[in-house]
N, C-alpha and C. Protein backbone atom coordinates (compact mmCIF):
# COMPACT_ATOMS: atom_id res chain seq x y z
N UNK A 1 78.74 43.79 126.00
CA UNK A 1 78.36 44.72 124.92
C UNK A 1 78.27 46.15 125.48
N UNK A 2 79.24 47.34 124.78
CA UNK A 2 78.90 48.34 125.22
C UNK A 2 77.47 48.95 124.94
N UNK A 3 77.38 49.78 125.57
CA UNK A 3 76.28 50.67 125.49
C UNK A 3 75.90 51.48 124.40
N UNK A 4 77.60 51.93 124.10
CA UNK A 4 77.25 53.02 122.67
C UNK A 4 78.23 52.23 122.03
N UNK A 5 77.59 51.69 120.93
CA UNK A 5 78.66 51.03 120.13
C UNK A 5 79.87 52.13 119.68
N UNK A 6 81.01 51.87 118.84
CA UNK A 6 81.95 52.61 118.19
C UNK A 6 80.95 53.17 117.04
N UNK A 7 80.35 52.26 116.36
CA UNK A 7 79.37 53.00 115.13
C UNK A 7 78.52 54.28 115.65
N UNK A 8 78.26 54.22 116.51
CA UNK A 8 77.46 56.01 117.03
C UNK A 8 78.37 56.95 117.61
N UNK A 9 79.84 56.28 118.10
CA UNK A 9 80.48 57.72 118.14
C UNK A 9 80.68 58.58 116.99
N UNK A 10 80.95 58.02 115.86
CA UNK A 10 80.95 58.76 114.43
C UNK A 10 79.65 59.36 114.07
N UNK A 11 78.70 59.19 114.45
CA UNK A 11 77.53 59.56 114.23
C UNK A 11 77.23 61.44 115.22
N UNK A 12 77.77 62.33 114.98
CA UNK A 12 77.81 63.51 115.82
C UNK A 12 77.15 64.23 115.23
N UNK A 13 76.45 65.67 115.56
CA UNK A 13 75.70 66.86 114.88
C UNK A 13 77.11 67.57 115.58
N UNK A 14 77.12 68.37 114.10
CA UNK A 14 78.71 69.16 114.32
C UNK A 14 77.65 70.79 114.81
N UNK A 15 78.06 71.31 115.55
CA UNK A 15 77.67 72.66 115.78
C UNK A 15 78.32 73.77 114.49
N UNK A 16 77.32 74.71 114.18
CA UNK A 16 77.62 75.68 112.90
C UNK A 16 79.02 76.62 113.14
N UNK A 17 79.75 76.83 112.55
CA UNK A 17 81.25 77.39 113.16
C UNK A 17 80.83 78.76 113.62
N UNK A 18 80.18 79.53 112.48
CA UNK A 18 79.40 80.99 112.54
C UNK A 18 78.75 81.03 113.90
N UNK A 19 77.88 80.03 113.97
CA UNK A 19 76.40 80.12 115.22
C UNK A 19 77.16 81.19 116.30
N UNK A 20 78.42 80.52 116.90
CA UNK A 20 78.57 81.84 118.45
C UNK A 20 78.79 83.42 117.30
N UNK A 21 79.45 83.31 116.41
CA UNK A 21 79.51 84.67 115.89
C UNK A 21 79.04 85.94 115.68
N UNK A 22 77.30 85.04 115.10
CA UNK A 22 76.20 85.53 114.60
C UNK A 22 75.72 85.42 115.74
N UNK A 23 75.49 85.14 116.82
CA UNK A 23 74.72 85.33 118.31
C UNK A 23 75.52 86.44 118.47
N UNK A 24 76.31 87.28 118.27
CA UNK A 24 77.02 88.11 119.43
C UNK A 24 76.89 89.35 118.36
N UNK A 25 76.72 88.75 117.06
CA UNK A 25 76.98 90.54 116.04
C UNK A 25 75.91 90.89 115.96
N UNK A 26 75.79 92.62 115.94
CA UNK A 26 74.89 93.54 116.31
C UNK A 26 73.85 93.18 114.51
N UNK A 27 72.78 93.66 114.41
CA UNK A 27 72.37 93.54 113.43
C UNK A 27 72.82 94.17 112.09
N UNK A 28 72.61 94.12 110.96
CA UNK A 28 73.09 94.17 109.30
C UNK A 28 72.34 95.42 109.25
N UNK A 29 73.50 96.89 108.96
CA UNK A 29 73.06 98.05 108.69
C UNK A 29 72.73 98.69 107.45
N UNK A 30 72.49 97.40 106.83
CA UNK A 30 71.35 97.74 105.57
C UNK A 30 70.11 98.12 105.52
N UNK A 31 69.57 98.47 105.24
CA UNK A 31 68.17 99.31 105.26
C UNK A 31 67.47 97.89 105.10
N UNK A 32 66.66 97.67 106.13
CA UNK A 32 65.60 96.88 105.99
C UNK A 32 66.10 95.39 106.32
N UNK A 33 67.12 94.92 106.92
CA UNK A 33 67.85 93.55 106.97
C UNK A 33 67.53 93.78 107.98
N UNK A 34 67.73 92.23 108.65
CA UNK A 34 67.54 91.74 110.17
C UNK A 34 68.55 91.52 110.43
N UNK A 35 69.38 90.49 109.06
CA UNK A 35 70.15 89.79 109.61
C UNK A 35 71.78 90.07 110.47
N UNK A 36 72.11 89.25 110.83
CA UNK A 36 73.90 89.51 111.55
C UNK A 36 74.67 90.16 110.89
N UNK A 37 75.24 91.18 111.03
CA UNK A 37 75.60 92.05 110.69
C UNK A 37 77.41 91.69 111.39
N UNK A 38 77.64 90.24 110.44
CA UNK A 38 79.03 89.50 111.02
C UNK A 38 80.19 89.73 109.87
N UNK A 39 80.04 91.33 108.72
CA UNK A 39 80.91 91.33 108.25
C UNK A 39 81.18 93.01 107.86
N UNK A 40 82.86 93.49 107.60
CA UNK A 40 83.04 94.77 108.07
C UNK A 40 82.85 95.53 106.72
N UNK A 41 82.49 96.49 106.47
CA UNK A 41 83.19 97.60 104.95
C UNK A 41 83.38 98.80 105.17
N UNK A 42 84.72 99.48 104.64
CA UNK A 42 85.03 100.21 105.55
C UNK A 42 83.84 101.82 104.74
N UNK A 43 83.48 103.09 105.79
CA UNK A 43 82.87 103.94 105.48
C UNK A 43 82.86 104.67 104.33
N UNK A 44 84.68 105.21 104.31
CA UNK A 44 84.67 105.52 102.88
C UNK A 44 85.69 106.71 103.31
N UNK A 45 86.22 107.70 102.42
CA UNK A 45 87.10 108.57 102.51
C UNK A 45 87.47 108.93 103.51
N UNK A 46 88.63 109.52 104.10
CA UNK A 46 88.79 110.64 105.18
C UNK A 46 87.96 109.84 106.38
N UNK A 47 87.55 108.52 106.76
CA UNK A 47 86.67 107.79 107.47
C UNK A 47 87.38 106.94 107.67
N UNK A 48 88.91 106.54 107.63
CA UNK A 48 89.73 105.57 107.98
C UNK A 48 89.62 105.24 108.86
N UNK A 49 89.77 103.72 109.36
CA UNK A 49 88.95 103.09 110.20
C UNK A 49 87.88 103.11 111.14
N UNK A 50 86.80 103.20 110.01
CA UNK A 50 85.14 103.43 110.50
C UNK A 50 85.41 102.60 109.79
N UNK A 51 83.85 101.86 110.22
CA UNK A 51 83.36 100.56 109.12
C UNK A 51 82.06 100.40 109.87
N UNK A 52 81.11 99.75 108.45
CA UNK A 52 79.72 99.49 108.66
C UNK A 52 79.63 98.20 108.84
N UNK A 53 78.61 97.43 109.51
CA UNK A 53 78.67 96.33 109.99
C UNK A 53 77.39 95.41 108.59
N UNK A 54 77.78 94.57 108.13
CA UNK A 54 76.94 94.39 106.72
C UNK A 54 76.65 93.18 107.43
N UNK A 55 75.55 92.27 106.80
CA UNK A 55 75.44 90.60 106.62
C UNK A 55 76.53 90.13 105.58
N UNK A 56 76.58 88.88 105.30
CA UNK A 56 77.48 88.47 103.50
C UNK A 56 76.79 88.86 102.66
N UNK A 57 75.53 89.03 102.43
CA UNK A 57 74.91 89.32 101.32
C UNK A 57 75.27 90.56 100.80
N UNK A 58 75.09 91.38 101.68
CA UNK A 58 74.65 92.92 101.50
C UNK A 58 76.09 93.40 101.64
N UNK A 59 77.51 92.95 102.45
CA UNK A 59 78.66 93.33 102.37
C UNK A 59 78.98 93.17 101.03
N UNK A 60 78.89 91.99 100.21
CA UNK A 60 79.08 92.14 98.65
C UNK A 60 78.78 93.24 97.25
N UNK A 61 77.56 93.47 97.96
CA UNK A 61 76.74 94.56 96.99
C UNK A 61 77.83 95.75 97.41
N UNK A 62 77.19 95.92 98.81
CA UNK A 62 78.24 97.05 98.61
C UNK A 62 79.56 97.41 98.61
N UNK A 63 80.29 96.16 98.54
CA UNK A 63 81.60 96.42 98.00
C UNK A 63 82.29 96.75 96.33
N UNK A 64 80.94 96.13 95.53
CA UNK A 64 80.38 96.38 94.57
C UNK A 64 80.54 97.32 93.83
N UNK A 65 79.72 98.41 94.75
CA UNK A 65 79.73 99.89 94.33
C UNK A 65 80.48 101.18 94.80
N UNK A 66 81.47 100.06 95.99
CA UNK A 66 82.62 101.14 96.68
C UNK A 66 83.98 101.45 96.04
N UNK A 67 83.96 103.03 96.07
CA UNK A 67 85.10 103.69 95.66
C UNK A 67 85.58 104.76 96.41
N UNK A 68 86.70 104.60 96.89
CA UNK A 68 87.56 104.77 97.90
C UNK A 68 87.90 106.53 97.46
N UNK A 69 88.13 106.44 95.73
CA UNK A 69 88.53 107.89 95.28
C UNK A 69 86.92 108.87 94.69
N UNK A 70 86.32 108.37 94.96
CA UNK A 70 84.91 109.23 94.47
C UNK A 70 84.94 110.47 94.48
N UNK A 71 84.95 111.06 93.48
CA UNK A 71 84.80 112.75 93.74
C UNK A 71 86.10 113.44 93.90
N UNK A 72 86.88 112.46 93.76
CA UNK A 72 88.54 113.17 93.21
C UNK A 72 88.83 113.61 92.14
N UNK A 73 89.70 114.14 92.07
CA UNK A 73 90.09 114.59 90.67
C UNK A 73 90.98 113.60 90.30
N UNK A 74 91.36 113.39 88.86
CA UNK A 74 92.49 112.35 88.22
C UNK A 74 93.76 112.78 88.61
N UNK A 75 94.26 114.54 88.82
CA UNK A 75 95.51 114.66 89.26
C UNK A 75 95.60 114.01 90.69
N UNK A 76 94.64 114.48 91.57
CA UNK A 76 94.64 114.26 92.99
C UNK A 76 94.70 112.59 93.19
N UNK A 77 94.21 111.71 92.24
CA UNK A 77 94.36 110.55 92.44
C UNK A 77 96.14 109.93 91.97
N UNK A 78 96.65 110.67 91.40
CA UNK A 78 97.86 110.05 90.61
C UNK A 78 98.88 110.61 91.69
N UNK A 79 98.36 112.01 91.97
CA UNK A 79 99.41 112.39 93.18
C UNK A 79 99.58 111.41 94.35
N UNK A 80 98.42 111.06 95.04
CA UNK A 80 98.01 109.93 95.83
C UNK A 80 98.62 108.37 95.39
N UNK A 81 98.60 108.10 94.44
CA UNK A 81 99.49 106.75 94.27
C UNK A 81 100.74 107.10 93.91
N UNK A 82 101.30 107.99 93.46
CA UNK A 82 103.04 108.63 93.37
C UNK A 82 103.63 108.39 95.10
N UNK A 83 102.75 109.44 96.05
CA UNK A 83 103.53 109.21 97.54
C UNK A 83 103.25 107.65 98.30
N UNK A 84 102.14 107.15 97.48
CA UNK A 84 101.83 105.64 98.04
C UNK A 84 103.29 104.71 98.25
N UNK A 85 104.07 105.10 97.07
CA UNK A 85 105.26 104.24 96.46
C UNK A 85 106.39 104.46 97.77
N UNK A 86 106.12 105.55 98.38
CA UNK A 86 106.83 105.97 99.42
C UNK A 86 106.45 106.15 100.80
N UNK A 87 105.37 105.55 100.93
CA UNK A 87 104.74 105.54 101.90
C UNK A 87 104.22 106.52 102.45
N UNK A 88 104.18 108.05 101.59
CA UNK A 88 103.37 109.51 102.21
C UNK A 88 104.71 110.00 102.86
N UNK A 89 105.96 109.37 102.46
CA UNK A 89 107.31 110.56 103.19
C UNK A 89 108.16 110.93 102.10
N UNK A 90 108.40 111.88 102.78
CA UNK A 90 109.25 113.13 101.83
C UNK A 90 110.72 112.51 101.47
N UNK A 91 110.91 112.55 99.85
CA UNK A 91 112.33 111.75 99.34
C UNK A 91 113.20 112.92 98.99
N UNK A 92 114.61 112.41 98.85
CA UNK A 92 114.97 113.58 97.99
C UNK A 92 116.19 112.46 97.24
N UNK A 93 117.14 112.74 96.07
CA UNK A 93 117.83 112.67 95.47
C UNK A 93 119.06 112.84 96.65
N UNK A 94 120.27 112.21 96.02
CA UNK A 94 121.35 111.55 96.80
C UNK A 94 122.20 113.34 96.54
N UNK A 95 122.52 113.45 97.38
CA UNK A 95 123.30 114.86 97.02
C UNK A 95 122.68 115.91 96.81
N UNK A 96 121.49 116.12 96.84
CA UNK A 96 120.44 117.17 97.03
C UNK A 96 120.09 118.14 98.55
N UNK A 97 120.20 116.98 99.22
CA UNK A 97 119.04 117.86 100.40
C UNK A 97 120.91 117.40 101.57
N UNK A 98 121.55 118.18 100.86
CA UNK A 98 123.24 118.65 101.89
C UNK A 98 123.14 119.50 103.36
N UNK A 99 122.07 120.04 103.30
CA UNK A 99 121.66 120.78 104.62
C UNK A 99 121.50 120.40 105.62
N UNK A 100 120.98 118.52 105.54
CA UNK A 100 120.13 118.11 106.44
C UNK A 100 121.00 117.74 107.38
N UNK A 101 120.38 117.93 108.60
CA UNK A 101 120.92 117.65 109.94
C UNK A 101 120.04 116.32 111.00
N UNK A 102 120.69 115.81 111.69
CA UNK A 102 120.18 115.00 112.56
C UNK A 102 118.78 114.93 112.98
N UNK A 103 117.93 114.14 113.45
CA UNK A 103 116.65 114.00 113.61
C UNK A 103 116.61 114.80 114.79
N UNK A 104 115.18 115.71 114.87
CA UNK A 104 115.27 116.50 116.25
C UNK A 104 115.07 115.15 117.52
N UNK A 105 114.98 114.11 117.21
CA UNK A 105 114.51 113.01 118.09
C UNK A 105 116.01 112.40 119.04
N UNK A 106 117.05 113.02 118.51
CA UNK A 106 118.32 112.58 119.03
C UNK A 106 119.09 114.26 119.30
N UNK A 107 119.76 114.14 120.52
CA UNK A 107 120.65 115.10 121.53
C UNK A 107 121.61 115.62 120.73
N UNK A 108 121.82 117.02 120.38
CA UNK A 108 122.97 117.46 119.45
C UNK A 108 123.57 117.74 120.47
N UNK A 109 123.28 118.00 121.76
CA UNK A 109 125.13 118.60 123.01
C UNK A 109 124.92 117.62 123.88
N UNK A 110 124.14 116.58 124.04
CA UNK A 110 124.39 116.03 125.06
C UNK A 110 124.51 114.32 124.33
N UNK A 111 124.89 113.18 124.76
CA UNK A 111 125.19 111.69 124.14
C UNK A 111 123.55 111.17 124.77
N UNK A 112 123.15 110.16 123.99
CA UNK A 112 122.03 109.20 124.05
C UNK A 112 121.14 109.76 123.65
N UNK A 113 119.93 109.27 123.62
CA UNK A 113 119.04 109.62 123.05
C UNK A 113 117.88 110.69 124.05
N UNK A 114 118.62 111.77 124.30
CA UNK A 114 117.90 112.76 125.06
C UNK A 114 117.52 113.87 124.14
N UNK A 115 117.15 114.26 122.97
CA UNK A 115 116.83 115.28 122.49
C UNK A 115 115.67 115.87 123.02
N UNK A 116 114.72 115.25 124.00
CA UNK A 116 113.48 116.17 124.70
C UNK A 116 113.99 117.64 125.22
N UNK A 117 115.14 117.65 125.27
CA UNK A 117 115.20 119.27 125.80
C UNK A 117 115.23 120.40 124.47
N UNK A 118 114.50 120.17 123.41
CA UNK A 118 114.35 120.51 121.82
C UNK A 118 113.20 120.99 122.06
N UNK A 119 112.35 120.33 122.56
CA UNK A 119 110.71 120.54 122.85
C UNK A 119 110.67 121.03 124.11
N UNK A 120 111.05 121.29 125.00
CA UNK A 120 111.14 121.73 126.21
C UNK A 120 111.09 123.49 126.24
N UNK A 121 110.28 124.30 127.21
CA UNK A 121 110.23 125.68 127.01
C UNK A 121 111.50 125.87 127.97
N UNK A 122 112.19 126.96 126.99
CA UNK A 122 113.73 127.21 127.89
C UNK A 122 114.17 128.63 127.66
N UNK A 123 113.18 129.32 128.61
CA UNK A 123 113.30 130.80 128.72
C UNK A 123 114.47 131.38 129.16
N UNK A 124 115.23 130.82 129.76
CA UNK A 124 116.68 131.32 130.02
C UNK A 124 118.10 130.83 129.06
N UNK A 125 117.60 130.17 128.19
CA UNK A 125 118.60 129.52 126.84
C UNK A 125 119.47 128.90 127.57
N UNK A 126 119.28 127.73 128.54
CA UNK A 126 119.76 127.33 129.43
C UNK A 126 120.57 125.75 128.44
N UNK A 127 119.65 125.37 127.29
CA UNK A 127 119.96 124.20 126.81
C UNK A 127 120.32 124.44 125.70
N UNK A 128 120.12 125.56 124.94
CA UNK A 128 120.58 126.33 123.40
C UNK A 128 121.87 126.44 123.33
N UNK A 129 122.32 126.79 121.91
CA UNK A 129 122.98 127.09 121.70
C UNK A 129 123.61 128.78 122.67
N UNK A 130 125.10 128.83 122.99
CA UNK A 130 125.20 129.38 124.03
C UNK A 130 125.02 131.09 123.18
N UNK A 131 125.74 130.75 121.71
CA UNK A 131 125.56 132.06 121.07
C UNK A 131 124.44 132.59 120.54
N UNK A 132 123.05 131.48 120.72
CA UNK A 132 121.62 132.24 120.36
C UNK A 132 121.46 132.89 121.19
N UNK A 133 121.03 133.88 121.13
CA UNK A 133 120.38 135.17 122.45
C UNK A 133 119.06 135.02 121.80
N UNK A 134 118.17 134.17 121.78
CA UNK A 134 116.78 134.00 121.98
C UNK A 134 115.98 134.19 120.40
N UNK A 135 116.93 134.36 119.20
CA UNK A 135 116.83 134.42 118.10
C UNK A 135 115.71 133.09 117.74
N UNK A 136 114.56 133.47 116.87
CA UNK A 136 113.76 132.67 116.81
C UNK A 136 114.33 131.70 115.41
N UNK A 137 114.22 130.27 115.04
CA UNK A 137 114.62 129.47 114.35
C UNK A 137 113.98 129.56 113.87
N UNK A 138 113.84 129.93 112.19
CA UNK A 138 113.07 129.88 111.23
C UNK A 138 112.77 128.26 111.10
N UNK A 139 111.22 127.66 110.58
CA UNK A 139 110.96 126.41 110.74
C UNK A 139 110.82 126.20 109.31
N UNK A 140 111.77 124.91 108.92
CA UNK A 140 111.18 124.69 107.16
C UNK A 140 110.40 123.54 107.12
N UNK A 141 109.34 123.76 106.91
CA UNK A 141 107.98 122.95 106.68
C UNK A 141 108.39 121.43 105.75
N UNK A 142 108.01 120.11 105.93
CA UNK A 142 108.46 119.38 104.53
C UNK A 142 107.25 119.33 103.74
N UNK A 143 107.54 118.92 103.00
CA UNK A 143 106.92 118.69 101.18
C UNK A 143 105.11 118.65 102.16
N UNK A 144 105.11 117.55 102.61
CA UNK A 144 103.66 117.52 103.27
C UNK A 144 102.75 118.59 104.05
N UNK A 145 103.76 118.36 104.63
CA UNK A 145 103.45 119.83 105.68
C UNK A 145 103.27 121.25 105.09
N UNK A 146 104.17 121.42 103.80
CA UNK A 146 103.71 122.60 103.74
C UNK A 146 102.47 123.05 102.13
N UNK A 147 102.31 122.03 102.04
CA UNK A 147 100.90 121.42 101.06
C UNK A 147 99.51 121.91 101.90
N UNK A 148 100.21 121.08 103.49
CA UNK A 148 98.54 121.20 104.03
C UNK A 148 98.56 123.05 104.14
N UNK A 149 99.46 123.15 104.67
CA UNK A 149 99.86 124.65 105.37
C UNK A 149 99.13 125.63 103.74
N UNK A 150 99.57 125.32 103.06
CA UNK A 150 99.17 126.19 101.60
C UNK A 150 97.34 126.14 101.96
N UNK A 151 97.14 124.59 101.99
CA UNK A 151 96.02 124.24 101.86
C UNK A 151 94.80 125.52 102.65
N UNK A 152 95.32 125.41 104.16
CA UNK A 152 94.87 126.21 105.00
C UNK A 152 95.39 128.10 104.89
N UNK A 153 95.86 128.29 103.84
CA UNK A 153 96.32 129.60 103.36
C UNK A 153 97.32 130.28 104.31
N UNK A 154 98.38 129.10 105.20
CA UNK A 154 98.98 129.80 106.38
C UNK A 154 100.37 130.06 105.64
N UNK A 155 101.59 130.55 106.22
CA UNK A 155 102.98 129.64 105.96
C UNK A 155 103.59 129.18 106.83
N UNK A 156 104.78 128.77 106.70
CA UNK A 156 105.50 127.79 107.29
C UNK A 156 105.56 128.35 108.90
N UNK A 157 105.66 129.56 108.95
CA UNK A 157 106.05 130.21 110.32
C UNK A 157 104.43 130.55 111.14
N UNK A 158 103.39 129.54 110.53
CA UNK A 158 101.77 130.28 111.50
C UNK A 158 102.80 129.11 112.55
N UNK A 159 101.84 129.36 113.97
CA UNK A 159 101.81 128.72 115.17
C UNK A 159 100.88 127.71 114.94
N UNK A 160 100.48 126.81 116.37
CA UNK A 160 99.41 126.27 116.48
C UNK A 160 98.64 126.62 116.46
N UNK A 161 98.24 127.59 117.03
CA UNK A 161 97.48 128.59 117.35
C UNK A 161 96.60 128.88 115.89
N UNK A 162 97.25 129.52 115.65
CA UNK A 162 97.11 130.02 114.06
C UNK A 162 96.11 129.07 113.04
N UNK A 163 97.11 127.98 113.16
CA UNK A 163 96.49 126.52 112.44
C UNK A 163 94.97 126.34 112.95
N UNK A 164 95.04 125.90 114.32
CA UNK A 164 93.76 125.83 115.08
C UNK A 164 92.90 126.91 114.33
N UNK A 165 92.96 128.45 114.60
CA UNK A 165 92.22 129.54 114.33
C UNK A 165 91.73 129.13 112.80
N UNK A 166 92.40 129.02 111.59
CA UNK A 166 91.95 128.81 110.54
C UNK A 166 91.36 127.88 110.10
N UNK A 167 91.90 126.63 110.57
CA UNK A 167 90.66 125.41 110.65
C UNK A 167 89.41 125.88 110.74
N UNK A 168 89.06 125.96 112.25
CA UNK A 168 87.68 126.20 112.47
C UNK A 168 86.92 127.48 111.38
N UNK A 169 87.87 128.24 111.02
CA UNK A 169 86.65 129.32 110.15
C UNK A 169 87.15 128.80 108.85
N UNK A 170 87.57 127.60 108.43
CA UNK A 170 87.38 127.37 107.02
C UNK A 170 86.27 126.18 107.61
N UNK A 171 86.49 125.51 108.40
CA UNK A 171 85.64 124.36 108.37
C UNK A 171 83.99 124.91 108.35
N UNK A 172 83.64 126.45 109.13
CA UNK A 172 82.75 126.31 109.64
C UNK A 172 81.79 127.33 107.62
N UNK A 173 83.32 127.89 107.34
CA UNK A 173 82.99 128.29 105.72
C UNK A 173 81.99 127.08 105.14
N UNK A 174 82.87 125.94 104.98
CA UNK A 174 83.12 125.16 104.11
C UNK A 174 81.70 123.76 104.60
N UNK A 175 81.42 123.63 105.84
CA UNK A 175 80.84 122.73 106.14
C UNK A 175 79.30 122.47 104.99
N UNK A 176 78.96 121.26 105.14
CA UNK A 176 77.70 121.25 104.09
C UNK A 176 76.80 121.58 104.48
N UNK A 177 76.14 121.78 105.93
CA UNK A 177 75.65 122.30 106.22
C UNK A 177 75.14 123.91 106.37
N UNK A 178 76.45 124.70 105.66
CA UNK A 178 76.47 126.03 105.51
C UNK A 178 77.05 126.59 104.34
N UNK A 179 77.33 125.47 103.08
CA UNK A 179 77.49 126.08 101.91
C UNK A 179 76.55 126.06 100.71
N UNK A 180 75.31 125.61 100.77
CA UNK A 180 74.34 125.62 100.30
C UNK A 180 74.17 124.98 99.50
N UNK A 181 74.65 123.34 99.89
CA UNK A 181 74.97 122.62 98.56
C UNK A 181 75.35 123.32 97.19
N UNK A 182 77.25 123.64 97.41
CA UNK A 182 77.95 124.01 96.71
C UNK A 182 78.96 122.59 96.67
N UNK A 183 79.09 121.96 95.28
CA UNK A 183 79.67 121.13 95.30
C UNK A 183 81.53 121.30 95.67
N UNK A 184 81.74 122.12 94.50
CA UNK A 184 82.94 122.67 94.89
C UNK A 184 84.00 123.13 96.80
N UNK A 185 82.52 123.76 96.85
CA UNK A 185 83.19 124.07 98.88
C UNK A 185 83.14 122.87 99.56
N UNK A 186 82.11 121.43 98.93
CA UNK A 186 82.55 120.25 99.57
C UNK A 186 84.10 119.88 99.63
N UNK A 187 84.50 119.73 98.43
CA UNK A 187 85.89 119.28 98.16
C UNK A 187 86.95 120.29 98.90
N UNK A 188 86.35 121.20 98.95
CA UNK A 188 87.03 122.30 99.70
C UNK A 188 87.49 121.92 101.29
N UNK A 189 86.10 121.42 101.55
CA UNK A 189 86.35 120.81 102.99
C UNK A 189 86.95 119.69 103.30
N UNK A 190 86.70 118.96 102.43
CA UNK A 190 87.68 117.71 102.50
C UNK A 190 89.34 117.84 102.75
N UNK A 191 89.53 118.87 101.64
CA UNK A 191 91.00 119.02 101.24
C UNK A 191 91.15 119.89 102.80
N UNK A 192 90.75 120.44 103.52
CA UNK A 192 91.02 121.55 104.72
C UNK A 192 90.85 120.37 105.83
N UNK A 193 90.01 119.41 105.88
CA UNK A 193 90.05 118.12 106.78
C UNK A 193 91.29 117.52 106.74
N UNK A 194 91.48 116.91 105.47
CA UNK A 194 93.16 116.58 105.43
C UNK A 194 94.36 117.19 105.35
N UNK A 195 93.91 118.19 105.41
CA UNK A 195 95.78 119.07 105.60
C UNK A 195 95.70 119.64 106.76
N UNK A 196 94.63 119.46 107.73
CA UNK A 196 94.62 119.70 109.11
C UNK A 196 95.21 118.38 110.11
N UNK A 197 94.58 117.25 109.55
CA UNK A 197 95.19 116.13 109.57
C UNK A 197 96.81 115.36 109.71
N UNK A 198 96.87 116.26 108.85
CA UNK A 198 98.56 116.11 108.56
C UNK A 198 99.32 117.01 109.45
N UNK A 199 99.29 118.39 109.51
CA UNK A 199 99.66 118.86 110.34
C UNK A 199 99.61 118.74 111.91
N UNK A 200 98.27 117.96 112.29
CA UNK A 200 98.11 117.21 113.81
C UNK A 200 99.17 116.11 113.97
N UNK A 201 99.29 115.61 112.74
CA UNK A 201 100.16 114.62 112.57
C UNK A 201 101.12 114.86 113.25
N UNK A 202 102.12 115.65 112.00
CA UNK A 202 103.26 116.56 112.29
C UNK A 202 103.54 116.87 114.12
N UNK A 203 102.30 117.09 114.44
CA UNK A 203 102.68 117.95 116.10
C UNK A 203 103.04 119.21 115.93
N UNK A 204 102.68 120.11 114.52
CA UNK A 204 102.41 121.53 114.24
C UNK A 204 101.32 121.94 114.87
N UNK A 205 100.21 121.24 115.64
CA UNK A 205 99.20 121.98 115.86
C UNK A 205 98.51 120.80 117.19
């Protein structure tokens, strides 16, 4: 006779799947909860990937009452799902945009994919065109870029420099801390957060 019959191997206490989970998550950043704080929601606007650490309970509620567009306007929201359809890049019509030339990301005089000498400082026009004599290339901003650029009151031709410079004295305009709870200069700042954004993007600034 064995020792442990076959009838008590079926007989097991299953361990809780959660238990290691909830041992390791920081506590539930709800006001006044203890509990595990083992589920994510994200912060909220212009806060793309931040997230608060909730329990299940309290992640529900406040998913509840979360809105992603709060304090937008209805145009600003319709504009926002129009470029969604396109993923936030600039389209144009088939036979429209005839100008366009090769990606600066690929070599116009040399074969393969060497275009880094585009971005490269080349004080002796060593890699240019042989007939530029140092003539500066007017830059045409796209659809995005030159939204934020409006945004920040620059045009297409500010520098980095420039960009940088106006940021900081709209941000430091606009911050809530220094507009005296003016609702309006909030949105103000928002919109100067994201078209600074975009342009970092870009590698304009």
């Amino acid at each position: 006779m064995k020792a442990y019959p076959k009838y008590f191997e079926k007989i097991r206490i299953r361990p809780e799947k959660d238990a290691e989970l909830k041992s390791r998550a920081p506590a539930c950043q709800w006001d006044g909860c203890k509990e595990p704080g083992t589920h994510r929601a994200p912060v909220g606007r212009l806060k793309e990937g931040e997230y608060f650490k909730f329990c299940f309970d309290h992640v529900r509620e406040y998913n509840k009452g979360f809105n992603y567009f709060s304090g937008v306007s209805d145009s600003e929201i319709a504009r926002f799902q129009k470029e969604a359809m396109t993923g936030h890049r600039p389209t144009w019509k088939i036979g429209v945009n005839t100008s366009t030339r090769s990606a600066p990301d690929f070599a116009q005089q040399r074969s393969g994919r060497a275009g880094y000498h585009n971005r490269m400082r080349d004080p002796f026009n060593l890699f240019n065109d042989p007939h530029d004599h140092g003539t500066p290339r007017e830059r045409k901003a796209k659809p995005l870029e030159a939204k934020a650029l409006e945004t920040l009151g620059l045009d297409a031709m500010a520098t980095g420099k420039d960009i940088k410079a106006r940021y900081k004295e709209l941000v430091k305009r606009h911050h809530p801390d220094a507009n005296g709870g003016d609702r309006g200069s909030e949105d103000r700042f928002r919109d100067v957060l994201q078209a600074y954004r975009v342009l970092k993007q870009a590698g304009l600034c």
